[in-house]
Protein backbone atom coordinates (compact mmCIF):
# COMPACT_ATOMS: atom_id res chain seq x y z
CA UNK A 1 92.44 -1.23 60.29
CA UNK A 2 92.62 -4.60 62.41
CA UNK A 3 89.77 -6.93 61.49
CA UNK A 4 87.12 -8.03 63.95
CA UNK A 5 87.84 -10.77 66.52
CA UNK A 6 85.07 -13.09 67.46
CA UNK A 7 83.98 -13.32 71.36
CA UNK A 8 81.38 -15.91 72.40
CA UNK A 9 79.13 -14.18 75.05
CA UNK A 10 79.58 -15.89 78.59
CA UNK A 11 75.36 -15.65 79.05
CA UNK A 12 73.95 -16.35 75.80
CA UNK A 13 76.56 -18.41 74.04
CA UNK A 14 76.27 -15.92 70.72
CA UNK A 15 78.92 -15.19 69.23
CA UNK A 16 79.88 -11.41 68.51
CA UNK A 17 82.27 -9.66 67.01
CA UNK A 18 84.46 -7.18 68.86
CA UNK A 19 86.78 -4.60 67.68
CA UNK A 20 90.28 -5.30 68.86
CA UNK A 21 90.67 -1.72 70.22
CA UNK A 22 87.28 -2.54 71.80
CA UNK A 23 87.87 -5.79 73.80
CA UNK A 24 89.35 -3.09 76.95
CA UNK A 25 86.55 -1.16 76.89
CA UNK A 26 83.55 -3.53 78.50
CA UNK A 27 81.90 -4.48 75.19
CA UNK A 28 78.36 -6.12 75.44
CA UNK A 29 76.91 -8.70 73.40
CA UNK A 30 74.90 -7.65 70.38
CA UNK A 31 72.14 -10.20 71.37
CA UNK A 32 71.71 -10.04 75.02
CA UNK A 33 73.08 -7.10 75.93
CA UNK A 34 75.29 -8.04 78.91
CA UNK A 35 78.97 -7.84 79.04
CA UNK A 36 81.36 -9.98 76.84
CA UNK A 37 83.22 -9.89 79.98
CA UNK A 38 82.69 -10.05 83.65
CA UNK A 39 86.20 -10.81 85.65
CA UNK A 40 84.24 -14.13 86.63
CA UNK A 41 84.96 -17.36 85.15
CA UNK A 42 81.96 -18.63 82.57
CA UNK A 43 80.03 -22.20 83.63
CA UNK A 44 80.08 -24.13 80.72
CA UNK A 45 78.14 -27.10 80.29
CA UNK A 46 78.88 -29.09 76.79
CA UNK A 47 77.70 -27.34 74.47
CA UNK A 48 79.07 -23.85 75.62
CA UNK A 49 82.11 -25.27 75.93
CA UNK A 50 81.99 -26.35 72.09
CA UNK A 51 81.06 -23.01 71.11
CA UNK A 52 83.21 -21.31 73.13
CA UNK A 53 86.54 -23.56 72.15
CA UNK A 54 85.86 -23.51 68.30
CA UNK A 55 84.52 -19.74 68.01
CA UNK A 56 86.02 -17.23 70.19
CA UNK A 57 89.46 -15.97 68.61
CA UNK A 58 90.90 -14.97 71.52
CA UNK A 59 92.76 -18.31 73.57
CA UNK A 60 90.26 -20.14 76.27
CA UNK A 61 91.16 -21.33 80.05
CA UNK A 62 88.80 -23.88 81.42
CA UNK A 63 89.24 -25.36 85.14
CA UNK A 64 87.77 -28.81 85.08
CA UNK A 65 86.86 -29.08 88.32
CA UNK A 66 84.06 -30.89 90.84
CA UNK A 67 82.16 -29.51 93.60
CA UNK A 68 83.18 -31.83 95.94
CA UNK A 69 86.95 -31.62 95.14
CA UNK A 70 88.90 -30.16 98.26
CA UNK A 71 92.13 -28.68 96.12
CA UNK A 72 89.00 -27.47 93.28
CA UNK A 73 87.54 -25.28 96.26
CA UNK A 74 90.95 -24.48 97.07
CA UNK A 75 91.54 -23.14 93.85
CA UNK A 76 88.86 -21.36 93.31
CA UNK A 77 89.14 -18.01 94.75
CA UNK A 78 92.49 -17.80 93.00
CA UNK A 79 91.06 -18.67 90.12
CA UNK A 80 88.03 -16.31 89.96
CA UNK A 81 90.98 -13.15 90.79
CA UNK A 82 93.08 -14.90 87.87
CA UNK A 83 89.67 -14.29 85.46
CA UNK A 84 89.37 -10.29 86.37
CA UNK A 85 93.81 -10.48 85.02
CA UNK A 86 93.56 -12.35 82.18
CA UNK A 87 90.17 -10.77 80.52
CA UNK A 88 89.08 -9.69 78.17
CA UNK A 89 93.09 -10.90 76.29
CA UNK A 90 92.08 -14.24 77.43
CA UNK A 91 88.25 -16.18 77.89
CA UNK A 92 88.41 -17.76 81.34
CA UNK A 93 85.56 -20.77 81.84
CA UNK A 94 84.75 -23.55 84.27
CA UNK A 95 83.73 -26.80 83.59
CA UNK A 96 82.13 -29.30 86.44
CA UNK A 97 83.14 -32.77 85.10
CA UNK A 98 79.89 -33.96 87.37
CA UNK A 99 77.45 -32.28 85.10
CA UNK A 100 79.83 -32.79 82.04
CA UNK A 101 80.92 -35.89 82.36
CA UNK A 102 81.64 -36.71 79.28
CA UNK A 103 83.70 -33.55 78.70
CA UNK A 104 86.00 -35.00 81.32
CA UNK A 105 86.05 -37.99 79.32
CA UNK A 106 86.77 -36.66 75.65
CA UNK A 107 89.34 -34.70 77.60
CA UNK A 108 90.98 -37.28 78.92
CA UNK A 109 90.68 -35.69 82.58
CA UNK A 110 92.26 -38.05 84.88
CA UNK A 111 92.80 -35.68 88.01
CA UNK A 112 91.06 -32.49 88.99
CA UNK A 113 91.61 -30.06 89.22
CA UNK A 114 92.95 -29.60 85.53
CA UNK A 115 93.08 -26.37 83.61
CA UNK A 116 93.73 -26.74 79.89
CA UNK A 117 94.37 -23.84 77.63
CA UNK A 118 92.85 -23.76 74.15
CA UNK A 119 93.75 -21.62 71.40
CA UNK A 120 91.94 -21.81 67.81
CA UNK A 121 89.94 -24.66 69.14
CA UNK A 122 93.35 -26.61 70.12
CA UNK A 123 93.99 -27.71 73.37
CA UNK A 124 97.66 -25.89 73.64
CA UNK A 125 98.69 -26.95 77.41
CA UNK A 126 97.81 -28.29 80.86
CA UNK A 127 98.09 -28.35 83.92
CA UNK A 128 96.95 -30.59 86.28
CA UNK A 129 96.32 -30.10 90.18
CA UNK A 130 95.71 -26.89 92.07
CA UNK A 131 97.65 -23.58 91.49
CA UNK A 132 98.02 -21.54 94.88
CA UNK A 133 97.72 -18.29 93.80
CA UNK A 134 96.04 -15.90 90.47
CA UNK A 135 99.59 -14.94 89.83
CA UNK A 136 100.79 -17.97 89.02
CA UNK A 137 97.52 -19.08 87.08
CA UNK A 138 98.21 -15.83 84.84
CA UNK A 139 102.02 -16.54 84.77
CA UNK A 140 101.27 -19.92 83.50
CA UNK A 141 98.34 -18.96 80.83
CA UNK A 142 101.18 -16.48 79.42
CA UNK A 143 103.58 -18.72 79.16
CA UNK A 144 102.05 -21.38 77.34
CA UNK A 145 100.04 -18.68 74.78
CA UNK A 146 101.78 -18.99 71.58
CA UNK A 147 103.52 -16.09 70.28
């Protein structure tokens, strides 16, 4: 049997644990009751974004982005079709680096957008500046997973 992974609910910020045969088939969290996963990307402010980077076992995307960014808004539909692809193998997140500024700081953001990849709480790659399309969001997040 395949031990339990641990998934940090995108509402409540508890975290679960899920099955790995269960993670396809639209798990809710034990606490709130809503879905684990939505094919939306999670707002996280700074202390979400803790939780979510050192507890969920499964590898985290975060956009650090701004609401007044023009390539950010750009980005974003592609982005929110890249999150519906990549869950539930991979937790996909937003941070605004207005409300979290000093997330964009302890991040070293110098240019948004920037997504950054963490896996086991590590920050494994990034990217900085606006992908065009969800395929080459997911085709980027795959490549940089490690095997």
């Amino acid at each position: 049997m395949t031990e339990s992974r641990h998934i940090v609910c995108p509402h409540c910020h508890t975290t679960n644990r899920v099955q790995p045969d269960d993670l396809g088939n639209a798990p809710d969290c034990g606490k709130c009751h809503k879905p684990l996963f939505t094919a939306h990307p999670a707002e996280l402010d700074e202390a979400a974004f803790d939780r979510h980077i050192s507890r969920n076992e499964i590898p985290v995307l975060v956009d650090f982005w701004a609401p007044w960014c023009g390539p950010c808004r750009m980005m974003a539909p592609a982005y929110e079709q890249a999150a519906g692809l990549l869950e539930p193998q991979v937790r996909v997140a937003k941070v605004n680096t207005e409300e979290a500024q000093s997330l964009g700081a302890r991040f070293n953001i110098r240019s948004i957008p920037t997504l950054a990849l963490f896996v086991g709480g590590r920050e494994v790659a990034r990217q900085a500046g606006a992908m065009r399309s969800a395929a080459d969001i997911v085709g980027w997040v795959k490549a940089n997973i490690p095997r």
